[in-house]
N, C-alpha and C. Protein backbone atom coordinates (compact mmCIF):
# COMPACT_ATOMS: atom_id res chain seq x y z
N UNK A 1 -42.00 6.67 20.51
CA UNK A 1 -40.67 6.73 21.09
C UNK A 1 -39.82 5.54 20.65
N UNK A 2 -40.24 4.43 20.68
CA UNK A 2 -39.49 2.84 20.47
C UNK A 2 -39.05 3.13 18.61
N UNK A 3 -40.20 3.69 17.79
CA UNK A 3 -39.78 4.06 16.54
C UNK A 3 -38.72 5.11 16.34
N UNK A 4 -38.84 6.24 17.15
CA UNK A 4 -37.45 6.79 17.16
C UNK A 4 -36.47 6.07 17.40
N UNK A 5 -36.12 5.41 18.64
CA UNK A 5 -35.05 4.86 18.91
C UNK A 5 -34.48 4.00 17.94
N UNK A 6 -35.60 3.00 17.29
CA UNK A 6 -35.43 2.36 16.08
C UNK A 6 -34.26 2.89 14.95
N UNK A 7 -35.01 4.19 14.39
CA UNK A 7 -34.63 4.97 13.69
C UNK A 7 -33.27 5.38 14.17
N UNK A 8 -32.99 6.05 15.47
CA UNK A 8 -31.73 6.30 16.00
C UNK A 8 -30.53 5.66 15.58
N UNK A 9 -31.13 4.19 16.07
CA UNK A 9 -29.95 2.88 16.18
C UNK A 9 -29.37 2.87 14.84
N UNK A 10 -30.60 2.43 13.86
CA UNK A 10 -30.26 2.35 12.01
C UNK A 10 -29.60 3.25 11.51
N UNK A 11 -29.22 4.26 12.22
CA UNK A 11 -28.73 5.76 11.31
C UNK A 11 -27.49 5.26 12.04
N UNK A 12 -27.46 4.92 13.19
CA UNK A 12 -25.74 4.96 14.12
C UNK A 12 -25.26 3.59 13.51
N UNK A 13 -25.93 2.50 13.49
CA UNK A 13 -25.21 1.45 12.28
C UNK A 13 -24.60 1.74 11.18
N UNK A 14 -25.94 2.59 10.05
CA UNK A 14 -25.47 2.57 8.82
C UNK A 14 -24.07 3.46 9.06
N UNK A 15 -23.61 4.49 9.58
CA UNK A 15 -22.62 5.25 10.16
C UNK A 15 -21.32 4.64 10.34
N UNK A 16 -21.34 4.03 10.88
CA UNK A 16 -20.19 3.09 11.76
C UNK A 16 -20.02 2.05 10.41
N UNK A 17 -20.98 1.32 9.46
CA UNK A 17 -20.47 0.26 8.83
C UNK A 17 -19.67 1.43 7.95
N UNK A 18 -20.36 2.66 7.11
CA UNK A 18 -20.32 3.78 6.36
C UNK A 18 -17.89 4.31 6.91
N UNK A 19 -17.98 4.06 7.79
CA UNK A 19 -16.51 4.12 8.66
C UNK A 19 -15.77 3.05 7.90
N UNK A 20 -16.30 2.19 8.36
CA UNK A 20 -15.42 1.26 8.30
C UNK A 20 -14.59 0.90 6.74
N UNK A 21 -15.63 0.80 6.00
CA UNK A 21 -15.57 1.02 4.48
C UNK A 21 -14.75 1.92 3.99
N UNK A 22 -14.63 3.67 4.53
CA UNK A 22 -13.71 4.48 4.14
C UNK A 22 -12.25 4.07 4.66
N UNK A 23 -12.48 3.37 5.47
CA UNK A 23 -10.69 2.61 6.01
C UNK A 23 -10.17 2.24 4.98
N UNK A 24 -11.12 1.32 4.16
CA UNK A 24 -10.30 0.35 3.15
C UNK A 24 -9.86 1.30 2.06
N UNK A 25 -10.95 2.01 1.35
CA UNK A 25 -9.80 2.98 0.27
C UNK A 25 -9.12 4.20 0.21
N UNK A 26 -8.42 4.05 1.33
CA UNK A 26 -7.86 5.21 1.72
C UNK A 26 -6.43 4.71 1.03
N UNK A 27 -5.77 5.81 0.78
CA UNK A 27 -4.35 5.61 -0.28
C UNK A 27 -3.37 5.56 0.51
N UNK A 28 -2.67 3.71 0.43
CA UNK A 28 -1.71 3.25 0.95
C UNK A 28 -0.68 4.16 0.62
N UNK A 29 0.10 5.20 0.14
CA UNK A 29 0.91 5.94 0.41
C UNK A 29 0.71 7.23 0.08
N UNK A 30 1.81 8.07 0.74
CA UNK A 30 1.50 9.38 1.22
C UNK A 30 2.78 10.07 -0.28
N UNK A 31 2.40 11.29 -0.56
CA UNK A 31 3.24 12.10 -0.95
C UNK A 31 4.32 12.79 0.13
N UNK A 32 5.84 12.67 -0.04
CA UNK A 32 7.07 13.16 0.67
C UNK A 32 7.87 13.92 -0.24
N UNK A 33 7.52 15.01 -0.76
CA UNK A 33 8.28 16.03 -1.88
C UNK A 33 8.13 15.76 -2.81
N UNK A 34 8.67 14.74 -3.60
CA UNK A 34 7.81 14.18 -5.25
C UNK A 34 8.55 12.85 -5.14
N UNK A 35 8.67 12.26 -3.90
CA UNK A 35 8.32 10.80 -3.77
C UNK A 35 7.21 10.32 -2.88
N UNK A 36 6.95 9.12 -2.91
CA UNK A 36 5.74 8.34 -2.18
C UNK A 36 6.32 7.41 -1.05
N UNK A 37 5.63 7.79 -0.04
CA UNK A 37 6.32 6.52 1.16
C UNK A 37 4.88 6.10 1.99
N UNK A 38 5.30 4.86 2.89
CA UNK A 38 4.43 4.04 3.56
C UNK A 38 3.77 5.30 4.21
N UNK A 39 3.33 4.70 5.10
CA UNK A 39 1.72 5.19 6.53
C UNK A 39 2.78 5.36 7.51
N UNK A 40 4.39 5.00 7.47
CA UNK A 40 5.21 4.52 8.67
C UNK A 40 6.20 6.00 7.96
N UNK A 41 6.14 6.76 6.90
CA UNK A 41 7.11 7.80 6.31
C UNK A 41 8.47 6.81 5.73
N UNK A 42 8.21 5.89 5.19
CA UNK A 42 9.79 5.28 5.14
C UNK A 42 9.32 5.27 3.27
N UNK A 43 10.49 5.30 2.79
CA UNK A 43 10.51 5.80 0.99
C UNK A 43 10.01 4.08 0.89
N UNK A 44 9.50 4.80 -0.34
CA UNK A 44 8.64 3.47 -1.24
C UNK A 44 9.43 3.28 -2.75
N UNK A 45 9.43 1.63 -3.21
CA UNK A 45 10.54 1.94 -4.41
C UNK A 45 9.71 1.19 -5.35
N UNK A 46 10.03 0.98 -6.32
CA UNK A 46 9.69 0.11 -7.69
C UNK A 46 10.71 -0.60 -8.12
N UNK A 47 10.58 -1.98 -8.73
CA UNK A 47 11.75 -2.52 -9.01
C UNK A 47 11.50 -2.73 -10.98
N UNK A 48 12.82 -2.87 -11.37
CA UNK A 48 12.43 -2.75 -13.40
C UNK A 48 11.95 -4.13 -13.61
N UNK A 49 12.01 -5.37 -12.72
CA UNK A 49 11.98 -6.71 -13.22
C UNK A 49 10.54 -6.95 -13.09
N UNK A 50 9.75 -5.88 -12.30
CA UNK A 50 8.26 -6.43 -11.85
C UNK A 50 7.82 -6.10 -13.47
N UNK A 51 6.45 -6.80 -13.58
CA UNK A 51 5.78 -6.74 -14.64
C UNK A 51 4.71 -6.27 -14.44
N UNK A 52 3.93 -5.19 -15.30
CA UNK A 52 2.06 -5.19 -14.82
C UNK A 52 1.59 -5.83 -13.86
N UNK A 53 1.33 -5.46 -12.72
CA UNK A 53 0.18 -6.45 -11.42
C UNK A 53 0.87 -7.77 -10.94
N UNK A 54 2.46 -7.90 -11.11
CA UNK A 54 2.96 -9.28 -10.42
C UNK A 54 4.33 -8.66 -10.34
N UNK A 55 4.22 -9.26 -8.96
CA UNK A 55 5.90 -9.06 -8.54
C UNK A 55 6.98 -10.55 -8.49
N UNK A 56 7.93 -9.44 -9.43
CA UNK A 56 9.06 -10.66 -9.71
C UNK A 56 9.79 -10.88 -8.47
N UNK A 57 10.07 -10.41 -7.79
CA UNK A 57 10.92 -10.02 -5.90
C UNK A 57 10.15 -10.91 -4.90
N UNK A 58 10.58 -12.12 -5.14
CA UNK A 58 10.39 -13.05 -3.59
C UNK A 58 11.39 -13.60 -3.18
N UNK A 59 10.93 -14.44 -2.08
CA UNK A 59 11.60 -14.78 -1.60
C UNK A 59 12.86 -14.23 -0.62
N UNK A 60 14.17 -14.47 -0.97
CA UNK A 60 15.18 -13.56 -0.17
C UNK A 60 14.97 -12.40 -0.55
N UNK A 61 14.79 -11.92 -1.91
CA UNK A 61 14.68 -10.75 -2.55
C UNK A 61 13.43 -9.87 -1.47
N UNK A 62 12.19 -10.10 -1.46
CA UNK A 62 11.40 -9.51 -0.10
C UNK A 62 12.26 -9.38 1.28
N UNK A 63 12.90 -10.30 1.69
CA UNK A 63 13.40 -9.77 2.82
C UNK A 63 14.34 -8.40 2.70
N UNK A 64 14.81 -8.24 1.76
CA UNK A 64 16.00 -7.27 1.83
C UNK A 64 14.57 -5.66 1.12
N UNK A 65 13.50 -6.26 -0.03
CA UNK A 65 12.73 -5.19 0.12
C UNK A 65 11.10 -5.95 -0.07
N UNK A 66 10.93 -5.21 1.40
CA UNK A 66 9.88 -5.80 2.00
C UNK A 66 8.89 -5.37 1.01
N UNK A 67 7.40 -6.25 0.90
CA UNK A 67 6.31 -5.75 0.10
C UNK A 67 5.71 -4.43 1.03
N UNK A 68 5.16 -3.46 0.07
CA UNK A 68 3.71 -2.66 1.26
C UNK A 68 2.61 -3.49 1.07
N UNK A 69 2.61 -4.48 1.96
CA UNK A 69 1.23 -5.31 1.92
C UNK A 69 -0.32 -4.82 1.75
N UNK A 70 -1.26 -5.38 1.55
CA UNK A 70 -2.74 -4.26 1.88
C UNK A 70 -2.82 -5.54 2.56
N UNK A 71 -4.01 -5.25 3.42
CA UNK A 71 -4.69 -5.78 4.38
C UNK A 71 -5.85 -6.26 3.83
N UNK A 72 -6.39 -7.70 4.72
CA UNK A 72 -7.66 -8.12 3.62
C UNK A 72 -9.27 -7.09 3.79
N UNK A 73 -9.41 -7.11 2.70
CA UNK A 73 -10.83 -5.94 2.88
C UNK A 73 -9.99 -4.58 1.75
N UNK A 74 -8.55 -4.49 2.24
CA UNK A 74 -7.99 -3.27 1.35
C UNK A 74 -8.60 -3.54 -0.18
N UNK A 75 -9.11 -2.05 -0.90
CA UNK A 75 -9.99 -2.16 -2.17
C UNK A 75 -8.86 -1.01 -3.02
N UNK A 76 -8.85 -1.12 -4.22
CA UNK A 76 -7.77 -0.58 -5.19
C UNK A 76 -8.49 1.02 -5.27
N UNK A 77 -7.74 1.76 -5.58
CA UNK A 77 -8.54 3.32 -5.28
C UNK A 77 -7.68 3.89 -6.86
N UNK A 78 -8.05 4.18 -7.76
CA UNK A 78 -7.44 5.75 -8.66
C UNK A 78 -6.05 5.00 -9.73
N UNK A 79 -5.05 5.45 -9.37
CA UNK A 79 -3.81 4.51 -9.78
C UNK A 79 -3.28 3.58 -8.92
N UNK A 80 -3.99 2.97 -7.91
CA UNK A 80 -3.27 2.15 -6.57
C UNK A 80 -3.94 0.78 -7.20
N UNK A 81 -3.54 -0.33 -7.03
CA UNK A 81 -4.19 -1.78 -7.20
C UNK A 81 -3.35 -2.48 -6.33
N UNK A 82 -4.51 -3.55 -6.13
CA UNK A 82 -4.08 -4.56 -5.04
C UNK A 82 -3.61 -5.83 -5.64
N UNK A 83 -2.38 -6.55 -5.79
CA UNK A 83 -2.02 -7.83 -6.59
C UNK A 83 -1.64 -8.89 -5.54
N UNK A 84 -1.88 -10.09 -6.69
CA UNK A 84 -1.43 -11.76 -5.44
C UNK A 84 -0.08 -11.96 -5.46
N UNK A 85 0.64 -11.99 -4.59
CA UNK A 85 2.18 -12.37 -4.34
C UNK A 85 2.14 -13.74 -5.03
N UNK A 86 3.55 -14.03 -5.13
CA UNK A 86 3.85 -15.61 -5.57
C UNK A 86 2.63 -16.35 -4.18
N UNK A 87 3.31 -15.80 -3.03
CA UNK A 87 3.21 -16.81 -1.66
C UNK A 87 1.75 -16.50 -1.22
N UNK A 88 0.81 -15.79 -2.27
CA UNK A 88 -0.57 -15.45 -1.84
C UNK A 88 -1.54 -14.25 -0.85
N UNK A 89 0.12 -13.59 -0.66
CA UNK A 89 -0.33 -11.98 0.12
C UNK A 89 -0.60 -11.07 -1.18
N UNK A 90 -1.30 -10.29 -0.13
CA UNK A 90 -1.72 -9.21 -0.87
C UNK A 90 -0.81 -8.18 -0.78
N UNK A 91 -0.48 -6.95 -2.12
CA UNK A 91 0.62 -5.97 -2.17
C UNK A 91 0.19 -4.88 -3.17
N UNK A 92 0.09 -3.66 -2.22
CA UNK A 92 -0.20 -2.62 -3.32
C UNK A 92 0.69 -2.23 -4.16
N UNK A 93 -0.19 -1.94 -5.83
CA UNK A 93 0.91 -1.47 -6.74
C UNK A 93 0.55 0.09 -6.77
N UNK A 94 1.22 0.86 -7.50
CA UNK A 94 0.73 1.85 -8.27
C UNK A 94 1.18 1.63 -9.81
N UNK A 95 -0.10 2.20 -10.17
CA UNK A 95 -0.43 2.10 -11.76
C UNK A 95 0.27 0.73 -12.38
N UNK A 96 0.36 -0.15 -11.47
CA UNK A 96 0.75 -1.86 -12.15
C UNK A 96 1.83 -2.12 -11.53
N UNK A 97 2.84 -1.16 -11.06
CA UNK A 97 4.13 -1.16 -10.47
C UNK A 97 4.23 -1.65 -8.76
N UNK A 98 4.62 -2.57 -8.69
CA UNK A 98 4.41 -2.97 -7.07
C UNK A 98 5.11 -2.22 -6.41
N UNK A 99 4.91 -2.24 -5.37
CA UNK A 99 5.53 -1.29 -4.12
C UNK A 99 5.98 -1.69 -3.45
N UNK A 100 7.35 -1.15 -2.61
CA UNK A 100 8.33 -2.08 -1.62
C UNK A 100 9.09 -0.83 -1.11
N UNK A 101 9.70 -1.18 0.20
CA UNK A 101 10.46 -0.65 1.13
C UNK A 101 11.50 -1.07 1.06
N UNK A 102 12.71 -0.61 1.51
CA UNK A 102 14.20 -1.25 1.52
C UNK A 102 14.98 -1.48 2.64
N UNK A 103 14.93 -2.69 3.36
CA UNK A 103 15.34 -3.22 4.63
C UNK A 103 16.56 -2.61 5.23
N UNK A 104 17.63 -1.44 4.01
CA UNK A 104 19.03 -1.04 4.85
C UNK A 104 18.36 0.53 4.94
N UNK A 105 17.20 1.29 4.40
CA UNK A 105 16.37 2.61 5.33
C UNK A 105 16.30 2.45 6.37
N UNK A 106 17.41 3.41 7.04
CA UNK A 106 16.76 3.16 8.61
C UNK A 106 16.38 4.52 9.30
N UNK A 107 15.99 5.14 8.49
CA UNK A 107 14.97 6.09 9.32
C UNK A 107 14.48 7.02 8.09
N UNK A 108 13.16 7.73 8.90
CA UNK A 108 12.49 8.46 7.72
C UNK A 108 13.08 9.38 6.99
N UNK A 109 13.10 9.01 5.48
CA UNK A 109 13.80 10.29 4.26
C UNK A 109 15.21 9.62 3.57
N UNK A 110 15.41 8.21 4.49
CA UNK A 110 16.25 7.59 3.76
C UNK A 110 15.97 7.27 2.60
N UNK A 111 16.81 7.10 1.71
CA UNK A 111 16.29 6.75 -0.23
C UNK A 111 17.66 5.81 -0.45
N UNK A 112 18.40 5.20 0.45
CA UNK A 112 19.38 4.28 -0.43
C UNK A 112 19.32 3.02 -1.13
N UNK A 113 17.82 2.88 -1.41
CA UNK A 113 17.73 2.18 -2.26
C UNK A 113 17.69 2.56 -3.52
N UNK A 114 17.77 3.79 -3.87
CA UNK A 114 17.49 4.69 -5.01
C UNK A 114 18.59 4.12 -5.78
N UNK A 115 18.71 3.73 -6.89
CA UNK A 115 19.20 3.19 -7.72
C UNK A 115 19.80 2.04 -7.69
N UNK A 116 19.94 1.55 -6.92
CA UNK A 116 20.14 -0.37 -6.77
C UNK A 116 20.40 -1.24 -7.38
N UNK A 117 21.69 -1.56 -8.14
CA UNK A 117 21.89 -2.44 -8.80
C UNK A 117 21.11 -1.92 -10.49
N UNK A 118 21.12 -0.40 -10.43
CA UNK A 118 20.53 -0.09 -11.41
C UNK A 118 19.00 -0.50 -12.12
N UNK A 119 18.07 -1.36 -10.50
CA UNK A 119 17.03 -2.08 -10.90
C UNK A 119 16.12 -1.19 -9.99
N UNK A 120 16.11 -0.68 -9.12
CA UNK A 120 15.28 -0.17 -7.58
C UNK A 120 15.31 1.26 -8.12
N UNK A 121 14.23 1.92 -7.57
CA UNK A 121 14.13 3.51 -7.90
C UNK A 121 12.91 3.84 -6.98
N UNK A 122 12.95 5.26 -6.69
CA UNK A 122 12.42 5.62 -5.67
C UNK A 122 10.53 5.95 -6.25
N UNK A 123 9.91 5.27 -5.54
CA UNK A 123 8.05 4.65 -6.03
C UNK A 123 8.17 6.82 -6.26
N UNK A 124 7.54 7.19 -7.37
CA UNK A 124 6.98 8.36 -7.80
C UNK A 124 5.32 8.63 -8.19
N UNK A 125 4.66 9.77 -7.96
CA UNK A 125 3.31 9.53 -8.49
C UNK A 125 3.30 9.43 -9.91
């Protein structure tokens, strides 16, 4: 009986760690018609100045479009990667392209960041 229970416990651990793990590569954004937005439905953009895996947009520039941060433990999945900010956060890209929100969206399906200074465009798969 004590060896069952044994056995029990080890199967309900490996389980629960087996959970926790699928949290992390789960794909920081969702498909919204043939654009991509946050976990929150708010449009996701790309900017032309970022380069492969580093974002040129700090500073004031983040406040006006916020990063989609990953969380620590978040692991890169397919075309998604995880890159180091100037300031040392973490920020998902797709396919090298960082990802950001636009601080004047104010509710879900907004896109006025869509063309921006001719630099911002709406994040696509």
């Amino acid at each position: 009986m004590k060896t069952l229970k044994l056995v029990l416990a080890l199967f309900a651990a490996a389980a629960l760690a087996a959970c926790g793990t699928m949290g992390n590569a789960a794909s920081p954004a969702m498909m919204s018609g043939d654009l991509l937005t946050g976990s929150n439905g708010m449009t996701l953009y790309t900017f032309d100045k970022d380069v492969a895996g580093q974002s040129m947009c700090n500073g004031p520039c983040a406040s006006n479009w916020p990063p989609l941060y990953a969380r620590d433990g978040d692991t890169a999945s397919g075309d998604y990667s995880v890159i180091t900010r100037d300031d040392g956060k973490k920020q998902w890209a797709l396919k090298g392209k960082p990802l950001y929100f636009w601080a004047k969206d104010m509710k879900v399906g907004d896109k006025t960041g869509d063309g921006f200074n001719n630099l911002w465009h709406v994040a696509k798969p």
